[in-house]
N, C-alpha and C. Protein backbone atom coordinates (compact mmCIF):
# COMPACT_ATOMS: atom_id res chain seq x y z
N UNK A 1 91.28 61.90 63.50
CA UNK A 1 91.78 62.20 64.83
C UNK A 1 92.91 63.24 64.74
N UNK A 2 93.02 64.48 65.86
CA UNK A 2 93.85 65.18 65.54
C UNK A 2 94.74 64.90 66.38
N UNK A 3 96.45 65.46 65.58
CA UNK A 3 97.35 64.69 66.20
C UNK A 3 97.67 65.08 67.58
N UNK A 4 98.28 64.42 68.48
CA UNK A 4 98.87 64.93 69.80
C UNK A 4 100.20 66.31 69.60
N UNK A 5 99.84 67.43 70.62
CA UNK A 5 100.58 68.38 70.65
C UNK A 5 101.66 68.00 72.14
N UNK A 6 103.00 68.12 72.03
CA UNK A 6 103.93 68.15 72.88
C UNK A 6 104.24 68.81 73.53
N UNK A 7 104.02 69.15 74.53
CA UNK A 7 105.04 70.26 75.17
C UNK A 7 105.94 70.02 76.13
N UNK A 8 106.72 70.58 76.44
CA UNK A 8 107.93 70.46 77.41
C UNK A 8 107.90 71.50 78.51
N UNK A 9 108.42 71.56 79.71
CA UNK A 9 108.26 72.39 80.06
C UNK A 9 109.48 72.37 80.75
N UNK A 10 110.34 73.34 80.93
CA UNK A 10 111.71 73.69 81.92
C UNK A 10 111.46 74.90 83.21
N UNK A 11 111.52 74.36 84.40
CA UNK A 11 111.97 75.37 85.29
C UNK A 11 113.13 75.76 85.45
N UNK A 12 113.03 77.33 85.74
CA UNK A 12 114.07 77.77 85.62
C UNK A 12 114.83 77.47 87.41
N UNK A 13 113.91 77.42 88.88
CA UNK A 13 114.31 76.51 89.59
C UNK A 13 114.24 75.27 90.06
N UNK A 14 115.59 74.93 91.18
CA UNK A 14 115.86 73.85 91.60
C UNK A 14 115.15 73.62 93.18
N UNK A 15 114.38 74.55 93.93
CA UNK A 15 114.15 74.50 94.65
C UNK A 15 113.26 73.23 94.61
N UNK A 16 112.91 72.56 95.66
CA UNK A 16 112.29 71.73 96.32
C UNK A 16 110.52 71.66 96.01
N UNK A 17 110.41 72.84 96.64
CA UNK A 17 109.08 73.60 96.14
C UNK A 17 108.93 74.67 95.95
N UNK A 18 109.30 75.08 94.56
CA UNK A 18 109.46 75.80 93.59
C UNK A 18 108.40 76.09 93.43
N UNK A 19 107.79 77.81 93.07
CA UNK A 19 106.74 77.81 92.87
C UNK A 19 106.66 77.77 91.11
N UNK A 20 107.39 77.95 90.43
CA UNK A 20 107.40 77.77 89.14
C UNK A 20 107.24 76.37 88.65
N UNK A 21 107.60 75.51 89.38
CA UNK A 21 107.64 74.47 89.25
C UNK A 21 106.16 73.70 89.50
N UNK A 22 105.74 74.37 90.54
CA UNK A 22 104.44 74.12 90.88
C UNK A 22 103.39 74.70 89.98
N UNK A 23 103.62 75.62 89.10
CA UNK A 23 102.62 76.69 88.18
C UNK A 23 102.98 75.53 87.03
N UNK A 24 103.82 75.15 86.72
CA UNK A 24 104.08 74.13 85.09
C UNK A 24 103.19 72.77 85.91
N UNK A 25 103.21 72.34 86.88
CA UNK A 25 102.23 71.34 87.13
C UNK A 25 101.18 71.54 87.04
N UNK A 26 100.86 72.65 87.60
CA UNK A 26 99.20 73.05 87.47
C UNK A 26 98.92 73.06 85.89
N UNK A 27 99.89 73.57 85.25
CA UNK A 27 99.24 73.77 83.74
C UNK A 27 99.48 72.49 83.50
N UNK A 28 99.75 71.61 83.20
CA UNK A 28 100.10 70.02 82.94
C UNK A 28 98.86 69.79 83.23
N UNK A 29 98.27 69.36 84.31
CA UNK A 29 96.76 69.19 85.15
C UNK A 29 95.84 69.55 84.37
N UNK A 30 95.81 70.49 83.64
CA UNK A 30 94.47 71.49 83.48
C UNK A 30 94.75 71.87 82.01
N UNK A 31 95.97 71.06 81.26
CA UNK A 31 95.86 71.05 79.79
C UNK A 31 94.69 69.79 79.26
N UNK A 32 93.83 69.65 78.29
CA UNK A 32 93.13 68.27 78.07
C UNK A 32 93.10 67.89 76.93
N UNK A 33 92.56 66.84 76.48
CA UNK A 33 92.47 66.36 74.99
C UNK A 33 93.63 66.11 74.26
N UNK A 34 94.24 66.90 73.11
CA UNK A 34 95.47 66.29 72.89
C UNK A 34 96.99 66.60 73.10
N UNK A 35 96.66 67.93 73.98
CA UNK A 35 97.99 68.39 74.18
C UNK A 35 98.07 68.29 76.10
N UNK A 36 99.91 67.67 75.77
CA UNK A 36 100.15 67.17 76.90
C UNK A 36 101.41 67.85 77.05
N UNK A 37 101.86 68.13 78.38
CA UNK A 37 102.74 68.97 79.06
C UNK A 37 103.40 68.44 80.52
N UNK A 38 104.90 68.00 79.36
CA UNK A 38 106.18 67.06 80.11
C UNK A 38 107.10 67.73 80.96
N UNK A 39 107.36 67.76 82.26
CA UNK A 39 108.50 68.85 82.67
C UNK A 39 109.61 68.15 82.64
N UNK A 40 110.95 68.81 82.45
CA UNK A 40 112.51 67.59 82.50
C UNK A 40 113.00 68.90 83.46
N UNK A 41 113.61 68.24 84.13
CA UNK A 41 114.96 69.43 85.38
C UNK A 41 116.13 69.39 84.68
N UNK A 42 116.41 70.65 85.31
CA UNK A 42 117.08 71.13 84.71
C UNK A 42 118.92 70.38 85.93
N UNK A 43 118.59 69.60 87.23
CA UNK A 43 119.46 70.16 88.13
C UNK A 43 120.48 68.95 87.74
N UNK A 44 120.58 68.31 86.79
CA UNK A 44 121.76 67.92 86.33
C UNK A 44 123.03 68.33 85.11
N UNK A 45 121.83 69.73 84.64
CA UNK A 45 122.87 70.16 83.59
C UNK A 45 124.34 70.95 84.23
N UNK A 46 125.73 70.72 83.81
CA UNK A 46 126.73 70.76 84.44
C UNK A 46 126.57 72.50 83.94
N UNK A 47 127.61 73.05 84.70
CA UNK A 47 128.10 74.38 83.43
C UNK A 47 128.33 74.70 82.49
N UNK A 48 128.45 75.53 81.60
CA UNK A 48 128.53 75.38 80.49
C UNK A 48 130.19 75.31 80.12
N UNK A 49 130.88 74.56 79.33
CA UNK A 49 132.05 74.39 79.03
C UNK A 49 132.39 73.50 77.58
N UNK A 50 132.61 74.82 76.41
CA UNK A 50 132.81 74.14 75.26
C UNK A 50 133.44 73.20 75.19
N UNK A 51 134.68 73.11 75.70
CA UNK A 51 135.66 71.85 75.82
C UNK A 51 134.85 70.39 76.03
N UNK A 52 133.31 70.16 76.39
CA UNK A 52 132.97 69.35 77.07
C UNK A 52 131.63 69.37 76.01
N UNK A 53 131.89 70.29 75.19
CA UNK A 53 130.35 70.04 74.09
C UNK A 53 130.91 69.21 72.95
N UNK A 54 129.81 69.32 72.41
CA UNK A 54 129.89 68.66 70.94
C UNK A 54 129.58 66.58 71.14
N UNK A 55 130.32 66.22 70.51
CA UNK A 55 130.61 64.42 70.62
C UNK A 55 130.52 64.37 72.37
N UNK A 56 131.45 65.41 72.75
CA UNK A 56 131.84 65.35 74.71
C UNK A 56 130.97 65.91 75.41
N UNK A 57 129.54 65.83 74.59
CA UNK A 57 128.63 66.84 75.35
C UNK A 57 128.04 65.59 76.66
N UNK A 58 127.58 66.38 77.39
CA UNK A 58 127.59 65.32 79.29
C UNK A 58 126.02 64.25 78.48
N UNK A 59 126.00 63.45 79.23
CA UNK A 59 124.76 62.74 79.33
C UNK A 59 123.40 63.86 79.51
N UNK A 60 123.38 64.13 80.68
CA UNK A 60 122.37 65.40 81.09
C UNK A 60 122.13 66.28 79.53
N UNK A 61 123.01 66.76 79.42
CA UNK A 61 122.95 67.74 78.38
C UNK A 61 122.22 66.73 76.76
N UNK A 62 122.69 65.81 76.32
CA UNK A 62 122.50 65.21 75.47
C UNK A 62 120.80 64.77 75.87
N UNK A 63 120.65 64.59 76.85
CA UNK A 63 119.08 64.35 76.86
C UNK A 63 118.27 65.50 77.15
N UNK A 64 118.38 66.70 77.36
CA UNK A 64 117.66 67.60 77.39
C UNK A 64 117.60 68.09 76.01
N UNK A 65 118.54 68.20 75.20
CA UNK A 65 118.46 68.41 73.79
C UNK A 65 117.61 67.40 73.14
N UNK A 66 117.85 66.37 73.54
CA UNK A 66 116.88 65.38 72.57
C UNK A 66 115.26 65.77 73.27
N UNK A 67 114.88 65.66 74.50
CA UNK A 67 113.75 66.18 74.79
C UNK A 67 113.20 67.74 74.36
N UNK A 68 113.96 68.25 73.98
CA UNK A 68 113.28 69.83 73.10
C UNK A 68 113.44 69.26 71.91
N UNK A 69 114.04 68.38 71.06
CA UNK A 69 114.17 68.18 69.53
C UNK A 69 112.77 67.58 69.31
N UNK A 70 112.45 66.86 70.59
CA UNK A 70 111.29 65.62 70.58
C UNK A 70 109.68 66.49 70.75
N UNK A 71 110.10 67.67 71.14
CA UNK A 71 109.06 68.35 71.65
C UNK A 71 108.52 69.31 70.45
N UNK A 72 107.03 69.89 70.50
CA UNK A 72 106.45 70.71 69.44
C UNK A 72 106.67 71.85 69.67
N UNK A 73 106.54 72.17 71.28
CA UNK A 73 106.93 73.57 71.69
C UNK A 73 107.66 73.38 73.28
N UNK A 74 108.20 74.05 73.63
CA UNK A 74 108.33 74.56 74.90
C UNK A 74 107.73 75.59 75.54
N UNK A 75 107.71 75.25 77.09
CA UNK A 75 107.20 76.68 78.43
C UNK A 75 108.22 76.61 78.91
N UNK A 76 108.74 77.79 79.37
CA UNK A 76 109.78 78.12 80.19
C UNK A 76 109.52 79.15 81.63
N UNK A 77 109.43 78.89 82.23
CA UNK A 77 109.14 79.69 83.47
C UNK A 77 110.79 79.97 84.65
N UNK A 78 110.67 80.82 84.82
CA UNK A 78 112.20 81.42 85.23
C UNK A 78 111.90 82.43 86.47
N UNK A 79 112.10 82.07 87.55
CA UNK A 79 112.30 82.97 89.05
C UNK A 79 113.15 84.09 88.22
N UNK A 80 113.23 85.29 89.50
CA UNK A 80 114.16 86.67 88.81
C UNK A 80 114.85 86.84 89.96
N UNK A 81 115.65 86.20 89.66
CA UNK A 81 117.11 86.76 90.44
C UNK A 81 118.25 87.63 90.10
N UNK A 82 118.34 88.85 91.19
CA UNK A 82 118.80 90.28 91.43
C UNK A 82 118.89 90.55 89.62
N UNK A 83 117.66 91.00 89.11
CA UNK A 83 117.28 91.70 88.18
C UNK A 83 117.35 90.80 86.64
N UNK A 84 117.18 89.04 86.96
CA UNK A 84 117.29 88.66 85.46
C UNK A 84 117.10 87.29 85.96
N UNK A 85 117.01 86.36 84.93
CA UNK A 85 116.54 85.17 84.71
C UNK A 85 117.79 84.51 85.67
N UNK A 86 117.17 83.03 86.17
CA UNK A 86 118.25 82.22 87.08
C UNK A 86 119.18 81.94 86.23
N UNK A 87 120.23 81.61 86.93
CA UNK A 87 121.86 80.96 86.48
C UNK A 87 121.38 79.35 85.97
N UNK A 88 121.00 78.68 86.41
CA UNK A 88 120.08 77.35 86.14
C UNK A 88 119.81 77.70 84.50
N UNK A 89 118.91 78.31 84.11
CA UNK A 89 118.23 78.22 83.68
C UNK A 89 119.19 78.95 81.87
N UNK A 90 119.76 80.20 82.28
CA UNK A 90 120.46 80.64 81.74
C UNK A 90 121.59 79.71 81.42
N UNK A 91 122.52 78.78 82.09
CA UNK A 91 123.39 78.12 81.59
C UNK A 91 122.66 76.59 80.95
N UNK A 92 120.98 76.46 80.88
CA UNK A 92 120.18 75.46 80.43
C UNK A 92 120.50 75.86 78.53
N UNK A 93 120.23 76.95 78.52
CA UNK A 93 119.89 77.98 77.79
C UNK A 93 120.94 77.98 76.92
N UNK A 94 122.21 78.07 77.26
CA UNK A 94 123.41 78.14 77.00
C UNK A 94 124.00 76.65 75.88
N UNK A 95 123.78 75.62 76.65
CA UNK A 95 123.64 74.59 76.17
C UNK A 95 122.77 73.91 75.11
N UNK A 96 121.72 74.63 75.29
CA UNK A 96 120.75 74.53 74.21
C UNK A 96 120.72 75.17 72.75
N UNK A 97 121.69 76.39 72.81
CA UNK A 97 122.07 77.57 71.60
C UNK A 97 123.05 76.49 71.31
N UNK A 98 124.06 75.47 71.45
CA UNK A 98 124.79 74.96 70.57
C UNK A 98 124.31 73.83 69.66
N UNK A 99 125.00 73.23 68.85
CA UNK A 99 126.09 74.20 68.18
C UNK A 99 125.45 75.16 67.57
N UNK A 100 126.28 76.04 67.46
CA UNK A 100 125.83 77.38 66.45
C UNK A 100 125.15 77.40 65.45
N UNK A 101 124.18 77.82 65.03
CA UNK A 101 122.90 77.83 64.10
C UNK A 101 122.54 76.50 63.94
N UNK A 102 122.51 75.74 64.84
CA UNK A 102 122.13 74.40 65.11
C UNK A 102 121.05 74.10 65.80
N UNK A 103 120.75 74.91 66.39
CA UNK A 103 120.23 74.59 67.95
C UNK A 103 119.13 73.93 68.12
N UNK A 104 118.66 73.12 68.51
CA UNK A 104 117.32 72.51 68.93
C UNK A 104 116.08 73.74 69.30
N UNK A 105 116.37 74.62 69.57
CA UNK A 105 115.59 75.91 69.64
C UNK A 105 115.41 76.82 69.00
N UNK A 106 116.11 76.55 67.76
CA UNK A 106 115.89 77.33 66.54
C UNK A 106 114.48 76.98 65.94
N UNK A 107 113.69 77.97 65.46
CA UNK A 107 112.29 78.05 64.93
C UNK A 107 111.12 77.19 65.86
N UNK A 108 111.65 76.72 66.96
CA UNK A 108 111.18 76.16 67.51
C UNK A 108 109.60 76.78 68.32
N UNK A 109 108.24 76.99 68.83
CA UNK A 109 107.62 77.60 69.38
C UNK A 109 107.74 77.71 71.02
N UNK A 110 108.09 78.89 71.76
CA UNK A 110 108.45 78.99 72.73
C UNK A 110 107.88 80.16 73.75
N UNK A 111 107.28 79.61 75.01
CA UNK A 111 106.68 80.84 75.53
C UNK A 111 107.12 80.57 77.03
N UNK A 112 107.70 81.84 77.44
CA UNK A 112 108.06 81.90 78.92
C UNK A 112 107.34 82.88 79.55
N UNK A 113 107.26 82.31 81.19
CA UNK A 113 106.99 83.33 81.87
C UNK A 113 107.54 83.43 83.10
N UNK A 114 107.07 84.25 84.14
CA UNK A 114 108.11 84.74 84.87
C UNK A 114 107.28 84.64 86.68
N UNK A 115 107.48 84.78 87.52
CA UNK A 115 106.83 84.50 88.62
C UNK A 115 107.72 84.86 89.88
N UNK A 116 107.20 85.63 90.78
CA UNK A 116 108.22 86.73 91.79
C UNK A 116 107.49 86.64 92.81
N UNK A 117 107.97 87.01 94.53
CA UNK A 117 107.38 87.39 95.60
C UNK A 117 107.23 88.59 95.64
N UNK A 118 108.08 89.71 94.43
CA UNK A 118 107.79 90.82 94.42
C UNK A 118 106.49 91.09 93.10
N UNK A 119 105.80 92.20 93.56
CA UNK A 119 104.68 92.98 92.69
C UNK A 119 104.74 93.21 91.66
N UNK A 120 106.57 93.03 90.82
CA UNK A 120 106.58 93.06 89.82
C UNK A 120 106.54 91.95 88.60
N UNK A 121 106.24 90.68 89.24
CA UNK A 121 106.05 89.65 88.68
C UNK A 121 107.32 88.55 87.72
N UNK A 122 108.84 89.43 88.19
CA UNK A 122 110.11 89.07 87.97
C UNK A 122 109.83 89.38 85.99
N UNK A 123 109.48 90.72 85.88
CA UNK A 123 109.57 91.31 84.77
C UNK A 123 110.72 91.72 83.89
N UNK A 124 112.02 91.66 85.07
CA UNK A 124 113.22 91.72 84.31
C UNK A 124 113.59 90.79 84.17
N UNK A 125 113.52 89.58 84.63
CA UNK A 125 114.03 88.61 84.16
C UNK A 125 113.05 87.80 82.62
N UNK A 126 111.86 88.76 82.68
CA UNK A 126 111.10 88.07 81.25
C UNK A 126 111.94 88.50 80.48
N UNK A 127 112.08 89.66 79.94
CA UNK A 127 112.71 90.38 79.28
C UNK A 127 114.01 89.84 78.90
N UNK A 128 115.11 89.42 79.94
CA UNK A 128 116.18 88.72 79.83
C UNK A 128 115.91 87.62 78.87
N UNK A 129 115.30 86.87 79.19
CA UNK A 129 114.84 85.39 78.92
C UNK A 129 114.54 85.43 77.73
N UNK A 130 113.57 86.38 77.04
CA UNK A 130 113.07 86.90 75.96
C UNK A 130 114.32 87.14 74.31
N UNK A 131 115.33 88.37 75.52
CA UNK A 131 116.74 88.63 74.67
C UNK A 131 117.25 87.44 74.04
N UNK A 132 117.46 86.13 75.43
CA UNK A 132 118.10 85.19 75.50
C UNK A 132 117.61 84.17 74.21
N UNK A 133 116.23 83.91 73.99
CA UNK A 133 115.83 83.01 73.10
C UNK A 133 115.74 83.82 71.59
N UNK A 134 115.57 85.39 71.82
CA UNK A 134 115.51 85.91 70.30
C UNK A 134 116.87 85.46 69.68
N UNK A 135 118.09 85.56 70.64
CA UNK A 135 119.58 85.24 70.29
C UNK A 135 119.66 84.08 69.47
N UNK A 136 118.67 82.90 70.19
CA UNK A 136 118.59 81.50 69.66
C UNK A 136 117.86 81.44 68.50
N UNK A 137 117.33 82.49 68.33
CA UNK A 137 116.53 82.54 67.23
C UNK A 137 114.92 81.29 67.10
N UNK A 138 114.44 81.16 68.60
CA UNK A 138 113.12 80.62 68.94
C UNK A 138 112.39 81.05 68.43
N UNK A 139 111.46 80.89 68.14
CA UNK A 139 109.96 81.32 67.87
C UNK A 139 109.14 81.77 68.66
N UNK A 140 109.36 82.72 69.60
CA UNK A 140 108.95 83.45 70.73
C UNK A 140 108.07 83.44 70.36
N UNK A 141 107.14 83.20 71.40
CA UNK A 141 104.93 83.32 70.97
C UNK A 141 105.45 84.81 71.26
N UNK A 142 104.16 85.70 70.06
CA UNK A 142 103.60 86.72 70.44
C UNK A 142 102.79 86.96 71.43
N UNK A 143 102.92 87.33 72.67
CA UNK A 143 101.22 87.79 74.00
C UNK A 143 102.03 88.46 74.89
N UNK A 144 101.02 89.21 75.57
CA UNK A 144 101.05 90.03 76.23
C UNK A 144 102.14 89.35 77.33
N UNK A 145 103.03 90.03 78.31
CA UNK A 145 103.97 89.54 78.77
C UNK A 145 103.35 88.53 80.03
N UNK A 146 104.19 87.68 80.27
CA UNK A 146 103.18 87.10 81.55
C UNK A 146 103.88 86.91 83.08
N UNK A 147 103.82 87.72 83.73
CA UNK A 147 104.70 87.56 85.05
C UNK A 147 103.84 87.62 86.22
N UNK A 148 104.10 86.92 86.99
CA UNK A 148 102.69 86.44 88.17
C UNK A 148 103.39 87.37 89.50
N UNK A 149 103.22 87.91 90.00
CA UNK A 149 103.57 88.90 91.29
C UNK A 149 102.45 88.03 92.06
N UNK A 150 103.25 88.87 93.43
CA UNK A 150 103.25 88.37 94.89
C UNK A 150 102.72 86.53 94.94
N UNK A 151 103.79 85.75 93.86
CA UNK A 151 103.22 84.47 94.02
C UNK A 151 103.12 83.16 95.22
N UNK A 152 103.81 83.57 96.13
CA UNK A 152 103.28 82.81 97.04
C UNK A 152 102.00 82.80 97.77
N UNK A 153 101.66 83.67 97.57
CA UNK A 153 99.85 83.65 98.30
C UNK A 153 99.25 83.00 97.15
N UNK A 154 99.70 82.72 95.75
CA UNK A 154 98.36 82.04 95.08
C UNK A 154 99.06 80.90 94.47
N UNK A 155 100.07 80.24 95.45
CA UNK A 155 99.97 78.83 95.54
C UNK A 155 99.56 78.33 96.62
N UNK A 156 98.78 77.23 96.49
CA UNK A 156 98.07 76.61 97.35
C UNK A 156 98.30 74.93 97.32
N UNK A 157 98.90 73.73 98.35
CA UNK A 157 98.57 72.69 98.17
C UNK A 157 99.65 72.62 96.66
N UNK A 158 100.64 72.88 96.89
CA UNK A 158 101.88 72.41 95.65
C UNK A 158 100.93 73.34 94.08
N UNK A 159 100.15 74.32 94.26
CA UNK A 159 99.33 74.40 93.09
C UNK A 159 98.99 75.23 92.33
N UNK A 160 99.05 76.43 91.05
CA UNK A 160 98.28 77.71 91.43
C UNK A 160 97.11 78.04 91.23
N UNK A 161 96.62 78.40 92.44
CA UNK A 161 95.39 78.57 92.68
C UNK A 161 94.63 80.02 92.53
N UNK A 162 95.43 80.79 92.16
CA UNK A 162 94.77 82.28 91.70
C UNK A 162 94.00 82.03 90.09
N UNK A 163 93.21 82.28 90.17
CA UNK A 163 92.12 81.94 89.22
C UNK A 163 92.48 82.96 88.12
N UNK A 164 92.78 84.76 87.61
CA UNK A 164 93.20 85.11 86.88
C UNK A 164 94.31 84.94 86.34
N UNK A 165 95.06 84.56 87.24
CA UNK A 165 96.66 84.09 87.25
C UNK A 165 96.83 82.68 86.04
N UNK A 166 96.22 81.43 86.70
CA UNK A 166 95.95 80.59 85.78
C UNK A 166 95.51 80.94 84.19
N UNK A 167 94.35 81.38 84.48
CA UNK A 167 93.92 81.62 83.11
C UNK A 167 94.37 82.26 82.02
N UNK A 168 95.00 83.29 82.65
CA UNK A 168 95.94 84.15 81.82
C UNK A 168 97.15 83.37 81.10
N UNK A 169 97.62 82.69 82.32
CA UNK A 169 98.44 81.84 81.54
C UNK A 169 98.24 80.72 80.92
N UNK A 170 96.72 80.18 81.04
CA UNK A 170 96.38 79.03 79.97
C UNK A 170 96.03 79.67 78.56
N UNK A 171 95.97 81.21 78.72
CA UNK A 171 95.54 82.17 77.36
C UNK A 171 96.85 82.07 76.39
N UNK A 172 98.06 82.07 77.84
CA UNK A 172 99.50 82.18 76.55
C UNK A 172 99.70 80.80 76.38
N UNK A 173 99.42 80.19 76.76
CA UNK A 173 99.48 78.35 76.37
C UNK A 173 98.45 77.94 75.09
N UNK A 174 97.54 78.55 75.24
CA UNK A 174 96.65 78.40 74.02
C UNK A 174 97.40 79.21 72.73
N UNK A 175 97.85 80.55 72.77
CA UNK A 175 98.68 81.24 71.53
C UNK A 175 99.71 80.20 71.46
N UNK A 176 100.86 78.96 72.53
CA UNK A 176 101.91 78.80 71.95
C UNK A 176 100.93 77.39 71.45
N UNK A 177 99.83 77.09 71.55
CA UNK A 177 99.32 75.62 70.99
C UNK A 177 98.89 75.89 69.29
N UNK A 178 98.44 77.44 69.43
CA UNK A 178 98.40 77.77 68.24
C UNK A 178 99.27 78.12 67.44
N UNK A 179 100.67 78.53 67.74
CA UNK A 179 101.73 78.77 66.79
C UNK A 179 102.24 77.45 66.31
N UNK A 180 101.93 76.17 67.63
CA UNK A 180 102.35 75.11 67.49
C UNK A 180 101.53 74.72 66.09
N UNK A 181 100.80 75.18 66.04
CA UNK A 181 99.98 74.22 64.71
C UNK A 181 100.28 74.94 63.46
N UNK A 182 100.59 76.51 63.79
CA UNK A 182 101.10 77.13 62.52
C UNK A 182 101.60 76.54 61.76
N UNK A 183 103.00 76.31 62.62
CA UNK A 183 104.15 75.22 62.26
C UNK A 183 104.42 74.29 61.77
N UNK A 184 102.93 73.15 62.00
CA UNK A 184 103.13 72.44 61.38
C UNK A 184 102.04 72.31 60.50
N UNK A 185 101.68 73.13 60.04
CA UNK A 185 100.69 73.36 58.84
C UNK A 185 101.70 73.84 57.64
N UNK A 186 102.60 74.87 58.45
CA UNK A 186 103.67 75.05 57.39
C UNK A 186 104.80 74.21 56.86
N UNK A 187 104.81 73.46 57.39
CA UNK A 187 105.91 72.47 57.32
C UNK A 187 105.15 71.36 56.71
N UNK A 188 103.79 71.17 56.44
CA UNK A 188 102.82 69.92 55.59
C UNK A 188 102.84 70.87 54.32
N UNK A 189 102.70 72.39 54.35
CA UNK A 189 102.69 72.66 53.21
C UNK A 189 104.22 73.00 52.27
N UNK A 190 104.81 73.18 52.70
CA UNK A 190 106.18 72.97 52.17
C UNK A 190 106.40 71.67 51.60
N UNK A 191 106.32 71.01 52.12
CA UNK A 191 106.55 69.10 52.26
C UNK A 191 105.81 68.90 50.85
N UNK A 192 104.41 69.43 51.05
CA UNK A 192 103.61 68.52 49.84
C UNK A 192 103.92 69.81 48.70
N UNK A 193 104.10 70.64 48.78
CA UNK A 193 104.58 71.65 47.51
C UNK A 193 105.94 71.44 46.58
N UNK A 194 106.54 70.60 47.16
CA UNK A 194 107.95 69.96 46.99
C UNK A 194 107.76 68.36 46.30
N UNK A 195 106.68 68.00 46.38
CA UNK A 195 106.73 66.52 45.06
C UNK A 195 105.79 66.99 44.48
């Protein structure tokens, strides 16, 4: 039996009905067999404030770290606000890079995407997001970039319902299921090369 794959998934909003939020459900839905796809919110993480990390790190914060430590990979999906990834999501982000070369997101497999009412599919904020996790030193999946334009017409019923739209992005879910296994093919072979 092959083992179960994890994923996590973070929106980057807090809205109500979020369409990002609604695109990580749909992929949850329409993942099958052994990989399964958990979302955690983000709308209790406080600001970011060293004074308050470490041992003093908040409750919120201490369990979102343990849910990416617990996880094989992460999705990250992030609205683009005035030209870059949300404040949400970015001070998620923030919290997650500590401590320093520590991070729960280090080597970790990680694929974001991006989703806009404008045509450009909130492409600057991929890019941001992108900077943001190379910093962390993630394991950014390699694929083609993925940003969904004019997305409110292809949600439907809390859902997304644009049929290239989906697929495309079950294409970069399949590359991060496959880096996911890289990973741990490399990490069985290290392991058993070592006794």
């Amino acid at each position: 039996m092959t083992a179960s794959i994890n994923i996590l998934g973070l929106s980057g909003s807090l809205r109500q009905h979020s369409a990002h939020t609604a695109i990580l459900n749909t992929m949850a839905e329409r993942l099958s067999g052994q990989v399964r796809l958990t979302l955690h919110g983000l709308e209790s993480i406080p600001p970011y404030n060293e004074d308050h990390d470490g041992v003093h790190a908040p409750q919120a914060v201490s369990d979102l770290r343990a849910a990416v430590a617990a996880a094989d990979g992460v999705l990250i999906a992030s609205p683009e606000y005035n030209h870059g990834m949300s404040g949400v999501l970015k001070n998620a982000l923030d919290w997650l890079s500590r401590p320093h070369g520590k991070s729960v997101l280090t080597g970790r497999p990680v694929l974001g995407f991006t989703a806009s009412p404008a045509f450009t599919g909130g492409v600057r904020a991929h890019q941001q997001l992108n900077e943001t996790l190379w910093a962390i030193q993630a394991a950014v999946v390699v694929h083609p970039q993925i940003v969904i334009g004019d997305v409110y017409s292809k949600i439907e019923h809390g859902r997304l319902a644009d049929g290239a739209a989906r697929d495309f992005l079950l294409n970069g879910i399949g590359a991060l299921i496959e880096q996911i296994k890289q990973a741990a093919k490399e990490k069985v072979d290290v392991n058993g090369a070592g006794r």
